[in-house]
C-alpha atoms as a PDB file:
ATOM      1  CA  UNK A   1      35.025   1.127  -0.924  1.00  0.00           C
ATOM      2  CA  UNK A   2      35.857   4.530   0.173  1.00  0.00           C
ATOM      3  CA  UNK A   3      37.031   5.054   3.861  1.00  0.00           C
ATOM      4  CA  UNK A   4      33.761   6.861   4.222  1.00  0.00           C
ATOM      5  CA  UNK A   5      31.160   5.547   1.944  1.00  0.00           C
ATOM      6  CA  UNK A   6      27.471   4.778   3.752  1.00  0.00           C
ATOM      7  CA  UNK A   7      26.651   0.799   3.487  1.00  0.00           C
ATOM      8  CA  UNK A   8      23.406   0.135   1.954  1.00  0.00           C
ATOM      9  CA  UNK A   9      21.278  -2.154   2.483  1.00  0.00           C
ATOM     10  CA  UNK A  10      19.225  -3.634  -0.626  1.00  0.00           C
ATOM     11  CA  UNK A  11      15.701  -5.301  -0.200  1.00  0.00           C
ATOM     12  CA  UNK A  12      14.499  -7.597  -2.669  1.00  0.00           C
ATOM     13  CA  UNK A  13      11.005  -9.089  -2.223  1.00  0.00           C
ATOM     14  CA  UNK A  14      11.214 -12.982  -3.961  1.00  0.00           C
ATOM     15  CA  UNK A  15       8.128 -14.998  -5.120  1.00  0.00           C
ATOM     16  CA  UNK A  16       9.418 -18.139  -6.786  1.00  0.00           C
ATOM     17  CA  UNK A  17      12.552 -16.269  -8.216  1.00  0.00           C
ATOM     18  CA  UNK A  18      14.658 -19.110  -7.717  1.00  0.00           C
ATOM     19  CA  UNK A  19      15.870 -19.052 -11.110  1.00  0.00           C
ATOM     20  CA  UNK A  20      17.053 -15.651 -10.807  1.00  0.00           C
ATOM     21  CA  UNK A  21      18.422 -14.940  -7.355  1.00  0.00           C
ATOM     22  CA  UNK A  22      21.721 -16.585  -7.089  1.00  0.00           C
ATOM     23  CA  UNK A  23      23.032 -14.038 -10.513  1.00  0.00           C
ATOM     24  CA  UNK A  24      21.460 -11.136  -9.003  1.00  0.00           C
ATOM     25  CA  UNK A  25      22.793 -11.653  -5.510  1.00  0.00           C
ATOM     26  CA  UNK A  26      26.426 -12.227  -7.333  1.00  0.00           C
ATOM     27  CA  UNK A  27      25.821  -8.985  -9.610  1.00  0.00           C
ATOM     28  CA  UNK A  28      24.884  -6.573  -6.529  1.00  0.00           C
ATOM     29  CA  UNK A  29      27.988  -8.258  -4.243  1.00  0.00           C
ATOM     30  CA  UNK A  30      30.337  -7.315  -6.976  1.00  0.00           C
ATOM     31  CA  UNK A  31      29.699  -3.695  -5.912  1.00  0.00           C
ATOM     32  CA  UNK A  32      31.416  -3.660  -3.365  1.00  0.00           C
ATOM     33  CA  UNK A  33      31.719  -4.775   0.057  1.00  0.00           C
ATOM     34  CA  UNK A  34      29.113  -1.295   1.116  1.00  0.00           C
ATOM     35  CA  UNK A  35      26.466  -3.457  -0.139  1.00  0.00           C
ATOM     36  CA  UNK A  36      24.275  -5.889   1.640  1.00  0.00           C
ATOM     37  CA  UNK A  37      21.429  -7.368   0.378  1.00  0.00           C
ATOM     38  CA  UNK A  38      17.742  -8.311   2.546  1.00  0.00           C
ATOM     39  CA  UNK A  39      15.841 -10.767   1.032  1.00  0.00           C
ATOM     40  CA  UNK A  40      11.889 -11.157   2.040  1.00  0.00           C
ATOM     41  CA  UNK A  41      10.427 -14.087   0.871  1.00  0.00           C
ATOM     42  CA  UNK A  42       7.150 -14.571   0.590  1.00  0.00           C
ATOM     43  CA  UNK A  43       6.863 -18.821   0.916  1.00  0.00           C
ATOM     44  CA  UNK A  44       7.815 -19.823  -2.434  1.00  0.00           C
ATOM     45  CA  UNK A  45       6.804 -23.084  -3.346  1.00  0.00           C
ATOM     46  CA  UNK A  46      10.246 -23.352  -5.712  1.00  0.00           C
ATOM     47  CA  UNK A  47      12.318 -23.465  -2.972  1.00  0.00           C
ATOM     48  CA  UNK A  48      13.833 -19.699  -3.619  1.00  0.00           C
ATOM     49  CA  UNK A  49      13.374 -19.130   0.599  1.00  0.00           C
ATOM     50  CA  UNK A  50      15.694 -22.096   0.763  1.00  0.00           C
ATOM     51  CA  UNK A  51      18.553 -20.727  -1.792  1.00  0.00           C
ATOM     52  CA  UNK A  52      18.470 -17.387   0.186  1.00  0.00           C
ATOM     53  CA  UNK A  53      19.233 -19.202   2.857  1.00  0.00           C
ATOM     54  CA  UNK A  54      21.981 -20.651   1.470  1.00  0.00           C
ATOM     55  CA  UNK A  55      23.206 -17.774  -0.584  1.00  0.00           C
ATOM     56  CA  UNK A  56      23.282 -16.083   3.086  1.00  0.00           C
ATOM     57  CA  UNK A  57      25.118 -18.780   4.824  1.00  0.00           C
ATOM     58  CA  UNK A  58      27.762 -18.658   2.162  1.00  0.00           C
ATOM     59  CA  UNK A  59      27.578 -14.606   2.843  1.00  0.00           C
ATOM     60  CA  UNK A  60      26.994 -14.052   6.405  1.00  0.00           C
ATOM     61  CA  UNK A  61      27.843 -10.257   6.796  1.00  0.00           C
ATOM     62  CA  UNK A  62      26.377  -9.550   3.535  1.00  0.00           C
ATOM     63  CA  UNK A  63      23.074 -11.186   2.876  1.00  0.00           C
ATOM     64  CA  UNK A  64      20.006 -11.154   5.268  1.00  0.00           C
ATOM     65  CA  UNK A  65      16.803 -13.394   4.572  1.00  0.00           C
ATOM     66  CA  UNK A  66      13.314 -12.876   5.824  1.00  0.00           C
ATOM     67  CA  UNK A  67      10.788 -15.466   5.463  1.00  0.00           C
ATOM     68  CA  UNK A  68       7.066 -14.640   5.347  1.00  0.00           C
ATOM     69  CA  UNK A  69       4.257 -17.260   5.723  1.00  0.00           C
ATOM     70  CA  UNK A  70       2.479 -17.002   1.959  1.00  0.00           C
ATOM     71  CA  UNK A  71       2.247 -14.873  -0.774  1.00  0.00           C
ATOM     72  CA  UNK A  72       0.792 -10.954   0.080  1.00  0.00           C
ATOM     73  CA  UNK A  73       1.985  -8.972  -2.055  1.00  0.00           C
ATOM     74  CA  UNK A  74       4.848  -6.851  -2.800  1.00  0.00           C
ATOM     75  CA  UNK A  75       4.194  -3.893  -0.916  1.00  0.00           C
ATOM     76  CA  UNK A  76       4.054  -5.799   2.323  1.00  0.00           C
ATOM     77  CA  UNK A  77       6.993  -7.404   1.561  1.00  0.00           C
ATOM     78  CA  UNK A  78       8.778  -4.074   1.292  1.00  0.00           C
ATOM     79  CA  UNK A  79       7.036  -2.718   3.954  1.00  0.00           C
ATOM     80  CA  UNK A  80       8.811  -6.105   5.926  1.00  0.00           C
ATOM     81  CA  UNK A  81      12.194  -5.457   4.720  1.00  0.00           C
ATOM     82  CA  UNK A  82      11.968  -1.571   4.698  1.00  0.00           C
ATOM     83  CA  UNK A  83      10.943  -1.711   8.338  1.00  0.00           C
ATOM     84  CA  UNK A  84      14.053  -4.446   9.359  1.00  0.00           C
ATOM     85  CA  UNK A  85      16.487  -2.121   7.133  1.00  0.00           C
ATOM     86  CA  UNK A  86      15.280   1.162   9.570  1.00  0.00           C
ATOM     87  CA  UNK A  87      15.207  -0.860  12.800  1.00  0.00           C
ATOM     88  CA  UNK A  88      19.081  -2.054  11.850  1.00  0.00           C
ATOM     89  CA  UNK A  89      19.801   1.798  11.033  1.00  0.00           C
ATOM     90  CA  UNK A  90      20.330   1.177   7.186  1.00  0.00           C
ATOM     91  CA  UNK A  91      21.371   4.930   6.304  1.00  0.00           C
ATOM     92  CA  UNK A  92      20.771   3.960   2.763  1.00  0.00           C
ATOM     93  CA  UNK A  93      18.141   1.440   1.884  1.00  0.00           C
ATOM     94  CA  UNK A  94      17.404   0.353  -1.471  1.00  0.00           C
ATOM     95  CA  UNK A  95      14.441  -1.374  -3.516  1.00  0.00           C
ATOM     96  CA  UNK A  96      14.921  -3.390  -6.498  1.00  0.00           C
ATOM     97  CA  UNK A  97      13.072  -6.409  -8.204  1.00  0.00           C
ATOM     98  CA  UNK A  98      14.438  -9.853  -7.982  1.00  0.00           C
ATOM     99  CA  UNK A  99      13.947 -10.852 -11.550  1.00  0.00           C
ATOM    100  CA  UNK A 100      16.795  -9.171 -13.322  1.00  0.00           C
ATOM    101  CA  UNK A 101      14.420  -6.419 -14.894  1.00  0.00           C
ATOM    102  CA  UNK A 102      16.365  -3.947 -12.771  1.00  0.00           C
ATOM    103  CA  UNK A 103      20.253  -4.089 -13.466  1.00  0.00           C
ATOM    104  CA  UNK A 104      22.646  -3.959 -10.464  1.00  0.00           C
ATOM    105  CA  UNK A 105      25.145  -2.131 -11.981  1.00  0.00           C
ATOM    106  CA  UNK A 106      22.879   0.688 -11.935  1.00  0.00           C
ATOM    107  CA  UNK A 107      23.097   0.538  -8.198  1.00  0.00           C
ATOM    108  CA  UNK A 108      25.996   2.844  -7.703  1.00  0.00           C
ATOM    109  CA  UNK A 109      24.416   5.772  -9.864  1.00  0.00           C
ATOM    110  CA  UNK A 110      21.312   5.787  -7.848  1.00  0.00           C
ATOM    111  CA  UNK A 111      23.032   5.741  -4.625  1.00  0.00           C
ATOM    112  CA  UNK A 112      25.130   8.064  -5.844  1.00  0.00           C
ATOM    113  CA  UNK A 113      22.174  10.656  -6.483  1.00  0.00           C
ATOM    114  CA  UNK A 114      20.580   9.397  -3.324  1.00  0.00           C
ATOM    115  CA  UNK A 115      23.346  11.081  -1.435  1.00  0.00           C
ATOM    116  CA  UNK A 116      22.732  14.545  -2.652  1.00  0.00           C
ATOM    117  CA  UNK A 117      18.997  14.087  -2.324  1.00  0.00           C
ATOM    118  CA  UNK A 118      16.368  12.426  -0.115  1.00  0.00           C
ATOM    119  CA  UNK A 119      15.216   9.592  -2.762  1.00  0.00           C
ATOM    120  CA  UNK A 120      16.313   8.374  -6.470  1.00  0.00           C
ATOM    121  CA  UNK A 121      14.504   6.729  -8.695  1.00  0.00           C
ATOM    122  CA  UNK A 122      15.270   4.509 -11.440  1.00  0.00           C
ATOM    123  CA  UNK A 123      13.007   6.092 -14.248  1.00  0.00           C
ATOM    124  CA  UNK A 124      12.481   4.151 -17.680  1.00  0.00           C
ATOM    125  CA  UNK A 125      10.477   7.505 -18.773  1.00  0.00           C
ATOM    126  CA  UNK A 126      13.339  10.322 -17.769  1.00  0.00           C
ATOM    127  CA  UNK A 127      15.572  11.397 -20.713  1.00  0.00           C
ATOM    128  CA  UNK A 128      17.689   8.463 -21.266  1.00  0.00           C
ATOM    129  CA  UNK A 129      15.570   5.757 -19.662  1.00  0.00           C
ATOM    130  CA  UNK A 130      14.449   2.933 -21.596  1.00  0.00           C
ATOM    131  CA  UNK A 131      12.759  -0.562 -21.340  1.00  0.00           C
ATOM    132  CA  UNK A 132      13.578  -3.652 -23.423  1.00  0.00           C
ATOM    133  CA  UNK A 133      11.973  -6.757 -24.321  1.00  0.00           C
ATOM    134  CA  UNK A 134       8.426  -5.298 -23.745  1.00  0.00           C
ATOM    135  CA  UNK A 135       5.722  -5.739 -26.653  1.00  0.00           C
ATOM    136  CA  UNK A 136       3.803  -2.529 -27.518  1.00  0.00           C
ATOM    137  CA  UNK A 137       0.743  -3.405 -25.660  1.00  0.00           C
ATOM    138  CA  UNK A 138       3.178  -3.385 -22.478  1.00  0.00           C
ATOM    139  CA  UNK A 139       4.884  -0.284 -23.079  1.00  0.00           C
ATOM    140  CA  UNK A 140       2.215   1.794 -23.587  1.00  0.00           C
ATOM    141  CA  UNK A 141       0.347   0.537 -20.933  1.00  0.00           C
ATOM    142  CA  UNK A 142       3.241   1.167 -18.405  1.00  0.00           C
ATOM    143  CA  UNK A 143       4.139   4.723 -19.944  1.00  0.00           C
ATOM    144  CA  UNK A 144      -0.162   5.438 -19.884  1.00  0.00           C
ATOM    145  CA  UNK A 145       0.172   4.533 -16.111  1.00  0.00           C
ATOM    146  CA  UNK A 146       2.608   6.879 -15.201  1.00  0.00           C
ATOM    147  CA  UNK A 147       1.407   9.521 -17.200  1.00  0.00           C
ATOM    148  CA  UNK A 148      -2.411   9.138 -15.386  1.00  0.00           C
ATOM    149  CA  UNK A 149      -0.671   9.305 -12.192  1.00  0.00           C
ATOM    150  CA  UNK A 150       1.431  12.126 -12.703  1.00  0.00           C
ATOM    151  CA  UNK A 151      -2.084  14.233 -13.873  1.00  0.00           C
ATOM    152  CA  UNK A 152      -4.175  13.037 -11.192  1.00  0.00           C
ATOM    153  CA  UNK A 153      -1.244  13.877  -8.299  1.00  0.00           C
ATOM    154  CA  UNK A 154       0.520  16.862 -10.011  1.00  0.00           C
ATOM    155  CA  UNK A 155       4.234  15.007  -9.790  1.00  0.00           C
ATOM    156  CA  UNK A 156       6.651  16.346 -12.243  1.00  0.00           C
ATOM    157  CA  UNK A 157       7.767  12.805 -11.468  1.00  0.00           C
ATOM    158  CA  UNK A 158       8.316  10.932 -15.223  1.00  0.00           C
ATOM    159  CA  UNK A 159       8.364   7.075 -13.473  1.00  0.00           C
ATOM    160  CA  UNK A 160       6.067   6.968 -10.709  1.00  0.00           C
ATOM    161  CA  UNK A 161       5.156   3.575 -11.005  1.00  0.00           C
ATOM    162  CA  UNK A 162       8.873   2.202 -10.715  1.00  0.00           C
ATOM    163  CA  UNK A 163      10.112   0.190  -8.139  1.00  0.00           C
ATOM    164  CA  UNK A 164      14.190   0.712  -8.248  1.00  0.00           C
ATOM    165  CA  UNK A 165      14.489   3.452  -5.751  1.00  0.00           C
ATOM    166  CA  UNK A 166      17.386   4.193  -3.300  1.00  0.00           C
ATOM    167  CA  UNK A 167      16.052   6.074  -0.168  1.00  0.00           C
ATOM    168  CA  UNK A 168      17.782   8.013   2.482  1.00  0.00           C
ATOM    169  CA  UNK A 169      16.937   6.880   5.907  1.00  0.00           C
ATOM    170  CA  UNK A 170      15.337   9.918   7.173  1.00  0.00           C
ATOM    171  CA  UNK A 171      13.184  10.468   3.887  1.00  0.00           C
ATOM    172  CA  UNK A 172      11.800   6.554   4.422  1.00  0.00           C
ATOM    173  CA  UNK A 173      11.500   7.043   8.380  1.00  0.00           C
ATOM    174  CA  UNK A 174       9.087   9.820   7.995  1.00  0.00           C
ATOM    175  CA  UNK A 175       6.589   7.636   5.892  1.00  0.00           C
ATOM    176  CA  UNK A 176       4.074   5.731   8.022  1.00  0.00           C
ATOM    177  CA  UNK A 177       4.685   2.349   6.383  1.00  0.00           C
ATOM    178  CA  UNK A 178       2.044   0.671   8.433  1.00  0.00           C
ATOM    179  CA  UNK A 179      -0.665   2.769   6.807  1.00  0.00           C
ATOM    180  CA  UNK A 180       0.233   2.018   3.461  1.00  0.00           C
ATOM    181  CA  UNK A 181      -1.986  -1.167   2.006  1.00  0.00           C
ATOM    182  CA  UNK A 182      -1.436  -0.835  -1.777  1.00  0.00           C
ATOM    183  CA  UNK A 183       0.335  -3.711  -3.430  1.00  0.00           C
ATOM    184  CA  UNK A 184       2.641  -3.897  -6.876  1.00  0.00           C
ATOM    185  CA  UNK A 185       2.430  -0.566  -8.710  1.00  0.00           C
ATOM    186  CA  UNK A 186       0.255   1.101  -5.733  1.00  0.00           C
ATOM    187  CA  UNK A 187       3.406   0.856  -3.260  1.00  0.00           C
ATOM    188  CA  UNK A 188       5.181   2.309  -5.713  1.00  0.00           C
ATOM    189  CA  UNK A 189       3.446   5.199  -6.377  1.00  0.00           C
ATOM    190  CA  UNK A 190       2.095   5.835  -2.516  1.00  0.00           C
ATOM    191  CA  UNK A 191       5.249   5.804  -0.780  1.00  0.00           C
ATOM    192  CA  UNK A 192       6.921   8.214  -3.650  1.00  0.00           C
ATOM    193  CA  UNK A 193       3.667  10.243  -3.857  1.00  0.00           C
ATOM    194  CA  UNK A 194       3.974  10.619   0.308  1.00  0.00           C
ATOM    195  CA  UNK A 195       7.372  11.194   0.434  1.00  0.00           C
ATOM    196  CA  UNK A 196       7.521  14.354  -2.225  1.00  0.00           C
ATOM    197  CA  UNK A 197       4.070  15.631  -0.602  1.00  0.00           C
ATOM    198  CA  UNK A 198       6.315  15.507   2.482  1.00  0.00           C
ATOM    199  CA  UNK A 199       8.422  17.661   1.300  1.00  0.00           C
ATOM    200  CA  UNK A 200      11.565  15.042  -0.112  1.00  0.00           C
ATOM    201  CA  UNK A 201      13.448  16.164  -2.969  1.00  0.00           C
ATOM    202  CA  UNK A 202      13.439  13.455  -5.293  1.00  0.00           C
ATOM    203  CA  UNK A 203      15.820  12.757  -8.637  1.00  0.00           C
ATOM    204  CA  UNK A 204      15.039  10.360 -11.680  1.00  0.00           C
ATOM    205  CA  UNK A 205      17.956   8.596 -12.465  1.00  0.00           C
ATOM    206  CA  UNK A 206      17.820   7.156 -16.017  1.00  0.00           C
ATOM    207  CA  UNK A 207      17.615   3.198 -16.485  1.00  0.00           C
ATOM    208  CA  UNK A 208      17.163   0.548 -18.859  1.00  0.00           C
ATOM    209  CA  UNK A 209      14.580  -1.695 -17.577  1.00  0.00           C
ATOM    210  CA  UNK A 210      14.764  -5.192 -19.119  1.00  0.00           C
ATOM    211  CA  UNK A 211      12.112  -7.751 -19.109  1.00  0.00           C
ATOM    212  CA  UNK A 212      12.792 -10.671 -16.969  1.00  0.00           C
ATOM    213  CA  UNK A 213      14.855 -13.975 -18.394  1.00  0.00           C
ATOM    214  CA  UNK A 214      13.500 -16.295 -16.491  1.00  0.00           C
ATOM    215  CA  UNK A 215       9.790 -16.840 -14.375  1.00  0.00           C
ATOM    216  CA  UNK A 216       6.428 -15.447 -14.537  1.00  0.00           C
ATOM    217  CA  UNK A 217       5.310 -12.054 -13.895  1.00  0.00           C
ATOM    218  CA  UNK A 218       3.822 -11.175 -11.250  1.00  0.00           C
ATOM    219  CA  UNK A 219       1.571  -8.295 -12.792  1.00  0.00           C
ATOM    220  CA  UNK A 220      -2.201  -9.069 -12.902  1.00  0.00           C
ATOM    221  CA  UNK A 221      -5.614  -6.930 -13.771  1.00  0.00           C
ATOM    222  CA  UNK A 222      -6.321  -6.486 -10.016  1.00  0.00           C
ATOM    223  CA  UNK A 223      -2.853  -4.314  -9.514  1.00  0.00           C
ATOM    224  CA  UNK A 224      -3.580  -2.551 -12.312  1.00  0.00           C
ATOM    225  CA  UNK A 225      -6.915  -1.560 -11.314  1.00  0.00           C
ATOM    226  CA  UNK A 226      -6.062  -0.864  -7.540  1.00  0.00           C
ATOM    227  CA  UNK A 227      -3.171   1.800  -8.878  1.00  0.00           C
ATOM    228  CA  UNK A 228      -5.846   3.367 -10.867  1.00  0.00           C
ATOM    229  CA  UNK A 229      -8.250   4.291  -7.958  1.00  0.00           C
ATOM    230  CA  UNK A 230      -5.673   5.029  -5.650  1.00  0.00           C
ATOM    231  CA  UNK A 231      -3.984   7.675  -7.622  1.00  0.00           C
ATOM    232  CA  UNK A 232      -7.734   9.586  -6.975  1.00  0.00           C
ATOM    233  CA  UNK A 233      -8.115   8.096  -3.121  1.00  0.00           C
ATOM    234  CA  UNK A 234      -4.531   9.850  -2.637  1.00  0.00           C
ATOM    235  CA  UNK A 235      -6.202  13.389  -3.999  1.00  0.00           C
ATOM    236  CA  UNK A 236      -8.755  12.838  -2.071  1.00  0.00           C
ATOM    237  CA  UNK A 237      -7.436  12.379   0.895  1.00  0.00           C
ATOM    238  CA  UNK A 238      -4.558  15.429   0.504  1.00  0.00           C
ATOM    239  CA  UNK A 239      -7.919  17.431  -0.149  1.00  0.00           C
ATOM    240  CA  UNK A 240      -8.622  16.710   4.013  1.00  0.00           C
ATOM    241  CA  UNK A 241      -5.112  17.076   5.043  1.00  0.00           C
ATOM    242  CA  UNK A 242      -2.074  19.295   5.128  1.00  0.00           C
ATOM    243  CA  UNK A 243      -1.009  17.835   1.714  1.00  0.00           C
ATOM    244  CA  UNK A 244      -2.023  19.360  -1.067  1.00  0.00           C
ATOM    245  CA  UNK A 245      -0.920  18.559  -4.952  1.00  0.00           C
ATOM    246  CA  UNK A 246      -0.629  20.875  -7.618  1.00  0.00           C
END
């Protein structure tokens, strides 16, 4: 690690990711010792609470675990580990999934770009992104998403609905976390949406998303259909304030 080099501090929201966690916790520890990892999990009934536990024991400086009562979501599961990561003064705090879809070793470009800006994003849509192991049906719905969102909110932001970001601790600070009720692709595109409304200057880092080995998917019709309104509750509501989209 350089003499200088910011620690970051990685959240990762489990639901029955058991399967998954001990090669992703050994993927994002082979950074580098500038990495620590903050689990929040949400009660799995597969025991994946327990194996963070473990995984933290055997990496006490290193790995942090949160454990929530039951399953609520994923956006206040970041909203959990976001809110520890600022109250510990994370000057870096990332977001990735816990399934693998999201490679670690991407970790170091996107912190990288978070340096020189306020937030990175992971994009699967910027020039060089890609996903793999999706079937058409999946793809287009995900690339259909992003492209609705970016019309209704007037982001020149290709991947709004992706959820490996690295943010700088002032740029995540100035959000109002509590306020913010959306789950899955929602978060996603809120807290971006917010934070470039806001004013943060925000880079697309290309990434190839892969679709997870192992587990079920957590995406279902109602998270599809609550980031649909909310892309037009979020126009709405910068019509009666101070932020206005282009």
């Amino acid at each position: 690690m350089a003499e200088h080099a910011a620690p970051v501090t990685v959240v990762v929201p489990t639901y029955n990711e058991r399967p998954n966690l001990t090669t992703l916790v050994e993927r994002v520890l082979a950074l580098g010792p500038r990495y620590r990892l903050l689990v929040v999990d949400d009660g799995s009934p597969d025991g994946t609470g327990d194996l963070a536990d473990a995984l933290a024991a055997a990496h006490p400086d290193h790995i942090a675990v949160i454990h929530r009562a039951r399953k609520e979501g994923i956006g206040p599961a970041y909203r959990a580990g976001f809110q520890r990561a600022l109250a510990e003064g994370a000057p870096l705090i990332a977001q990735m999934d816990a399934d693998l879809s999201h490679d670690p070793v991407d970790l170091p470009r996107l912190v990288a770009a978070a340096e020189a800006a306020d937030l990175a994003i992971g994009s699967r849509y910027a020039p060089g992104g890609a996903t793999v192991g999706w079937s058409l049906w999946r793809r287009w719905l995900s690339a259909a998403g992003c492209r609705y969102a970016r019309m209704v909110l007037g982001l020149d932001i290709a991947d709004l609905t992706g959820g490996f970001k690295v943010w700088r601790r002032e740029t995540l600070a100035a959000l109002d976390l509590d306020s913010i009720a959306a789950d899955g692709y929602g978060f996603q595109i809120e807290t971006t949406t917010r934070a470039v409304w806001d004013g943060a200057h925000a880079v697309e880092v290309p990434i190839c998303f892969h679709e997870r080995v192992a587990g079920a998917s957590k995406l279902s019709r109602r998270i599809v259909v609550e980031a649909a309104l909310l892309v037009w509750r979020l126009r709405v509501s910068a019509a009666r304030t101070r932020h206005r989209p282009n």
